[in-house]
C-alpha atoms as a PDB file:
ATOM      1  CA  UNK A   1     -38.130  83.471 146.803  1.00  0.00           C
ATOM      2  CA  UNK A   2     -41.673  84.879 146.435  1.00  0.00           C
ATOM      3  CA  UNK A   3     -43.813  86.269 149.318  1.00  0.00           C
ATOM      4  CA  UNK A   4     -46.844  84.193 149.156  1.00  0.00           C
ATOM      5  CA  UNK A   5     -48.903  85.271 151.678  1.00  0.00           C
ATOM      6  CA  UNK A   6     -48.277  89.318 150.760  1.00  0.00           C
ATOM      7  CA  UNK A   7     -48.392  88.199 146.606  1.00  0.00           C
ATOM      8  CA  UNK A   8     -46.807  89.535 144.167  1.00  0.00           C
ATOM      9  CA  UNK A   9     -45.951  93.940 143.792  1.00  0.00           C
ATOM     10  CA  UNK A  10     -47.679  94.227 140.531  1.00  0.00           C
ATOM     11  CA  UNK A  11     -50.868  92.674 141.679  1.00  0.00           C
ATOM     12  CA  UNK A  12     -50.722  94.818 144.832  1.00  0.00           C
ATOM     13  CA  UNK A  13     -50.369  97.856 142.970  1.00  0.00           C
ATOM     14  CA  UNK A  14     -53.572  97.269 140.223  1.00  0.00           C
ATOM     15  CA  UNK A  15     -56.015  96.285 143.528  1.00  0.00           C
ATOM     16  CA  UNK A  16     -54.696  99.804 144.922  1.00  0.00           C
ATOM     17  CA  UNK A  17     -56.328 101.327 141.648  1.00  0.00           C
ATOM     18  CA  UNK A  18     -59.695  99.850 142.169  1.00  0.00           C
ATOM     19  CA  UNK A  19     -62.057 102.148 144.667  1.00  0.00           C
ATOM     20  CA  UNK A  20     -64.899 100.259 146.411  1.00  0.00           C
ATOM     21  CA  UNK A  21     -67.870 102.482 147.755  1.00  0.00           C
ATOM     22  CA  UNK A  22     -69.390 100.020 150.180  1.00  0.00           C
ATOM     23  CA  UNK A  23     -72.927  98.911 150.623  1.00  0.00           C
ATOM     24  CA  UNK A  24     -72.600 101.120 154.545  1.00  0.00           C
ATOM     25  CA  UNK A  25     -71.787 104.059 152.346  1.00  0.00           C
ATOM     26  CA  UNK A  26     -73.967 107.255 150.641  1.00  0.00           C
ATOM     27  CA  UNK A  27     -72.684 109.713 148.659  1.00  0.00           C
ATOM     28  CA  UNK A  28     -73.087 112.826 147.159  1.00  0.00           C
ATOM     29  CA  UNK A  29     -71.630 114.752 144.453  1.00  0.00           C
ATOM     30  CA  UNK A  30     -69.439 114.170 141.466  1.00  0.00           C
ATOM     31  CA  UNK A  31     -67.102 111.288 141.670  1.00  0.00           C
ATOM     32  CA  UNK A  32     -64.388 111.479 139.042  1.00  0.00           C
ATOM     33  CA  UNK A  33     -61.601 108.486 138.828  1.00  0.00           C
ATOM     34  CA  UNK A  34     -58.743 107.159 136.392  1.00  0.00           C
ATOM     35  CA  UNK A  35     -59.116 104.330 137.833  1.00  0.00           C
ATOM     36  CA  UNK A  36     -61.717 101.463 138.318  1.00  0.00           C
ATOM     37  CA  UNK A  37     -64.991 101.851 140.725  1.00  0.00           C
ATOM     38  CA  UNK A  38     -67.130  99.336 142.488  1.00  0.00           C
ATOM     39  CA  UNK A  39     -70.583 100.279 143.711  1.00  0.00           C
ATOM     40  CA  UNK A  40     -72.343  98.356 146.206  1.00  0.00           C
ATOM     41  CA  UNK A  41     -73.498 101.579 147.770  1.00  0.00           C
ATOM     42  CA  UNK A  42     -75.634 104.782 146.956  1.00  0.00           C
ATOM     43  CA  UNK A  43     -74.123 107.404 144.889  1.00  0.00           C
ATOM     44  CA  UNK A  44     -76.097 110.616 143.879  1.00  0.00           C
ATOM     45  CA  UNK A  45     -74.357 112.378 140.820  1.00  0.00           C
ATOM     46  CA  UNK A  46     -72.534 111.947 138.010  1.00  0.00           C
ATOM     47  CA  UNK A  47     -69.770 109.416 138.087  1.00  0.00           C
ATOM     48  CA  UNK A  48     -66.740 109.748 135.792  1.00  0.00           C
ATOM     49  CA  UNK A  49     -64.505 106.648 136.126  1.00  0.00           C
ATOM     50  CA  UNK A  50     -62.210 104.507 133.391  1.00  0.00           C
ATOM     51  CA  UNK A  51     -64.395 101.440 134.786  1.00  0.00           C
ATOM     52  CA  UNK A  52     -67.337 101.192 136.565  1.00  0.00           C
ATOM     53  CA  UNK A  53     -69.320  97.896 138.121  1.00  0.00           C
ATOM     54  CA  UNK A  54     -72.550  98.180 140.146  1.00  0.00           C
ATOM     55  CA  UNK A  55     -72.779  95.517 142.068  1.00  0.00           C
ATOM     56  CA  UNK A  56     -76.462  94.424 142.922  1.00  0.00           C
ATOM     57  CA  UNK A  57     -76.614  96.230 145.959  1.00  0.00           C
ATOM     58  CA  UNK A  58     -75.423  99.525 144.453  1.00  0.00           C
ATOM     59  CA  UNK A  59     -77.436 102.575 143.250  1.00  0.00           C
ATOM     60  CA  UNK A  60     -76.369 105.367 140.887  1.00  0.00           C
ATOM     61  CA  UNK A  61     -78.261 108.244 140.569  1.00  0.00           C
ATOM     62  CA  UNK A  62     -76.978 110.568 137.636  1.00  0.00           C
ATOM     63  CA  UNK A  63     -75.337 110.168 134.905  1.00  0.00           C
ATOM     64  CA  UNK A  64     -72.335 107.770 134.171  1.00  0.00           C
ATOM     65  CA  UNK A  65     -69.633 107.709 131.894  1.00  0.00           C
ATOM     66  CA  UNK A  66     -66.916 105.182 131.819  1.00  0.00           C
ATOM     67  CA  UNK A  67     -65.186 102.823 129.245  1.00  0.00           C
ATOM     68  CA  UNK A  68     -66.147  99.738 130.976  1.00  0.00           C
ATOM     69  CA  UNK A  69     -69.834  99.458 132.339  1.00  0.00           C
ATOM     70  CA  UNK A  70     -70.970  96.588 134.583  1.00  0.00           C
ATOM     71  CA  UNK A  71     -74.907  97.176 136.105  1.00  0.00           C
ATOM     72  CA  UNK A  72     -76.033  94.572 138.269  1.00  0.00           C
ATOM     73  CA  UNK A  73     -77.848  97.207 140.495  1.00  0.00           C
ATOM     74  CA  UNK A  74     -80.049 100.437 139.817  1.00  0.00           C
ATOM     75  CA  UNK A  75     -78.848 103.292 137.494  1.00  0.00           C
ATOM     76  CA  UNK A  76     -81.037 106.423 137.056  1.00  0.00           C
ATOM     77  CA  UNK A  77     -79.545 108.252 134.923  1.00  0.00           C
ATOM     78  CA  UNK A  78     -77.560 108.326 131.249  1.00  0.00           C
ATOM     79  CA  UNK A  79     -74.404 105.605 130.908  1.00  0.00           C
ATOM     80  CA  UNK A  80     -72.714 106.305 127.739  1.00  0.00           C
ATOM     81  CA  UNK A  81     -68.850 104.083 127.595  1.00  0.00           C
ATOM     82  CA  UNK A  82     -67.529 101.507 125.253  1.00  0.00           C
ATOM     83  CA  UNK A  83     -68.443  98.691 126.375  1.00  0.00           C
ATOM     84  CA  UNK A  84     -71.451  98.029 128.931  1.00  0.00           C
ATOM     85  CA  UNK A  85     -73.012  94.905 130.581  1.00  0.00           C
ATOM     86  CA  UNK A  86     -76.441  95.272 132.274  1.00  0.00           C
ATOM     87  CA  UNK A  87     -76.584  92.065 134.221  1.00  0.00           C
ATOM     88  CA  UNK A  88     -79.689  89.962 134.828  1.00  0.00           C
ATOM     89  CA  UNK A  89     -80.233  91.808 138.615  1.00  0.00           C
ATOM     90  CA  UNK A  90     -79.209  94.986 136.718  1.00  0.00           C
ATOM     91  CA  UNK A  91     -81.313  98.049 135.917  1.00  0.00           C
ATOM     92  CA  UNK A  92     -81.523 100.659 134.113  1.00  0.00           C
ATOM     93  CA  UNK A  93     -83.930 103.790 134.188  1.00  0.00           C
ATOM     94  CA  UNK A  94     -82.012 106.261 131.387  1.00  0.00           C
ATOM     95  CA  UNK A  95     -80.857 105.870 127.744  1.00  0.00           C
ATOM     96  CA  UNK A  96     -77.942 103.603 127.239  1.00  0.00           C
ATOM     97  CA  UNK A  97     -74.690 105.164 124.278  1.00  0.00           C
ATOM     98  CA  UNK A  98     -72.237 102.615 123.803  1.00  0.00           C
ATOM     99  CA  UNK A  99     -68.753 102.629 121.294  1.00  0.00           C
ATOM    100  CA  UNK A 100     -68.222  99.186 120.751  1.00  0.00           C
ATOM    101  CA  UNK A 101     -70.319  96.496 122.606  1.00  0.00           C
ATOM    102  CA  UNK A 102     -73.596  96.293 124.225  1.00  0.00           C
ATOM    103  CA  UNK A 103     -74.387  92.961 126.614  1.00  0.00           C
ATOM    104  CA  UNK A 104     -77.980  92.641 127.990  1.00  0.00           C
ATOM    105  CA  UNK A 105     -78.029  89.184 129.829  1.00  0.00           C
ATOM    106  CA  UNK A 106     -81.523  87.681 129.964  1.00  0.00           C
ATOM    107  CA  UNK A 107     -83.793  89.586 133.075  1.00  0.00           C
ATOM    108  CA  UNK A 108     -82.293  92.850 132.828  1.00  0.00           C
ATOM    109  CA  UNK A 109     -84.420  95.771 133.186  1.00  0.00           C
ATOM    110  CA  UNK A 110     -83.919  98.935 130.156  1.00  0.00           C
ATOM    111  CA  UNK A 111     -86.204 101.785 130.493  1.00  0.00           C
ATOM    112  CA  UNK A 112     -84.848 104.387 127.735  1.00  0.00           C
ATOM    113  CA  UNK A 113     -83.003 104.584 124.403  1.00  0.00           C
ATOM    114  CA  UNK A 114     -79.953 102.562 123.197  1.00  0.00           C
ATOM    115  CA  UNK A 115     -77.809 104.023 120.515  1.00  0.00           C
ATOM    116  CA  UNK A 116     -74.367 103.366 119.436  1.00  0.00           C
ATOM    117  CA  UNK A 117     -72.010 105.499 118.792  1.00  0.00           C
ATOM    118  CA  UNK A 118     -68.946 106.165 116.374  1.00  0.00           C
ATOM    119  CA  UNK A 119     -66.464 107.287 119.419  1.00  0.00           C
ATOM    120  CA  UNK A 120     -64.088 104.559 118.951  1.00  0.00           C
ATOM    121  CA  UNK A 121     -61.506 106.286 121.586  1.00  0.00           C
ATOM    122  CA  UNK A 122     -61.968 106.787 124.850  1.00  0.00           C
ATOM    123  CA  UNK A 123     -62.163 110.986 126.055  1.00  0.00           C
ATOM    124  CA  UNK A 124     -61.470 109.545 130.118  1.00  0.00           C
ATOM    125  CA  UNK A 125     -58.107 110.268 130.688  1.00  0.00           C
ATOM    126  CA  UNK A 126     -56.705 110.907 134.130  1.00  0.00           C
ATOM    127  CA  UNK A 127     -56.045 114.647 132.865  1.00  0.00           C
ATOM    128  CA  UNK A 128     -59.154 115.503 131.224  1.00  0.00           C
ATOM    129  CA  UNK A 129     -61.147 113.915 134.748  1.00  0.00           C
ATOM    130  CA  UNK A 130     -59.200 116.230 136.965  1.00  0.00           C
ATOM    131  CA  UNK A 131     -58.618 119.533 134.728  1.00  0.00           C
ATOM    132  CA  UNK A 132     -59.440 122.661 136.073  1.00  0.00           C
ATOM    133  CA  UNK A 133     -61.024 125.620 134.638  1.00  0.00           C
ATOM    134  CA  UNK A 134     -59.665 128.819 134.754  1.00  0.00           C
ATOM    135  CA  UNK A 135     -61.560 131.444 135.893  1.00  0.00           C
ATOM    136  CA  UNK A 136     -61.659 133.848 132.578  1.00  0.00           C
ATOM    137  CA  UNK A 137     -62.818 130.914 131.042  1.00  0.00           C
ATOM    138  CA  UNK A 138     -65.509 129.572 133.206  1.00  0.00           C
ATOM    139  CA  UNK A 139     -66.651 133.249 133.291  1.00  0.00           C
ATOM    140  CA  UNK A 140     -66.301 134.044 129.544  1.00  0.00           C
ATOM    141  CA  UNK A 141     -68.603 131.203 128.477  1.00  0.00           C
ATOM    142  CA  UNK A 142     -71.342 131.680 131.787  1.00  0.00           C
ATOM    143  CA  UNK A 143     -74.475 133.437 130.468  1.00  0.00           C
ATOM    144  CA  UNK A 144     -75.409 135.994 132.740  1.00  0.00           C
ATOM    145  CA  UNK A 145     -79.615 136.652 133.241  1.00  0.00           C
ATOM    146  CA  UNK A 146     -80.798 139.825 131.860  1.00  0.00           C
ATOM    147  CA  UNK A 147     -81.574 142.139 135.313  1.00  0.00           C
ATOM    148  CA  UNK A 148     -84.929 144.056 134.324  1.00  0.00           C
ATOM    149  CA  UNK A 149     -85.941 147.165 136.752  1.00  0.00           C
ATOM    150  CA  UNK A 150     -89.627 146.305 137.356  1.00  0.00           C
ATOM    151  CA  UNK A 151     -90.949 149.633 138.574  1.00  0.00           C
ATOM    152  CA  UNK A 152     -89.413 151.231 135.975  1.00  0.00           C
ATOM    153  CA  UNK A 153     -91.652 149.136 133.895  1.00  0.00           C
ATOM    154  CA  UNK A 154     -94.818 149.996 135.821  1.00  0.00           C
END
């Protein structure tokens, strides 16, 4: 016999993927998930996430990058993913790269470029979003500033 009022494990578990930053909630920094995201707060920084929905109460300021896009709040920034949906409460203040499908629905707000891509395959894995550098590397590819002696200039 099924547990109604608990529902069913498999349903549990996919809700348990989903994050929600709420509308009493700022933050700060680089969010990175494998899983889904909902918005109704104020982020600052790039967001990383397999899907991503802004709900009209949500800000994002930086840049996005997810294979599902839902905006029905403010974005400032660049959203590139496969498919995105700027709803008619949504806007967005940044250039807009898509893979396979685009939706504006009719009052939606675009301030910047739209372009399509040719990345048919998605580059957001859970491994890539939570790979660390190693240190040769990181320092290997940094480009140190040039350290000039000024008085030995004068």
């Amino acid at each position: 016999m099924k547990n109604i009022m608990f529902g069913d494990k498999k349903k549990k578990l996919t809700d348990s993927e989903r994050s929600l930053i709420s509308e009493t909630v700022s933050i700060e920094g680089t969010i990175n998930s494998s899983g889904a995201i909902d918005v109704a707060g104020l982020v600052k920084g790039p967001v990383y996430s397999k899907e991503i929905i802004i709900r009209e109460t949500g800000s994002i300021t930086g840049t996005l990058e997810a294979d599902h896009v839902e905006i029905h709040g403010h974005l400032d920034g660049k959203v590139s993913g496969q498919d995105i949906v700027i709803g008619s409460t949504g806007t967005v203040k940044g250039d807009i790269e898509f893979g396979n499908n685009l939706k504006t629905e009719n009052g939606a707000d675009i301030d910047g470029y739209i372009k399509k891509t040719n990345k048919s395959k998605s580059t957001l894995t859970g491994d890539f979003l939570f790979k660390k550098k190693d240190k040769k590397e990181s320092l290997e590819t940094e480009e140190k500033p040039e350290v000039v002696n000024k008085e030995a200039l004068v």
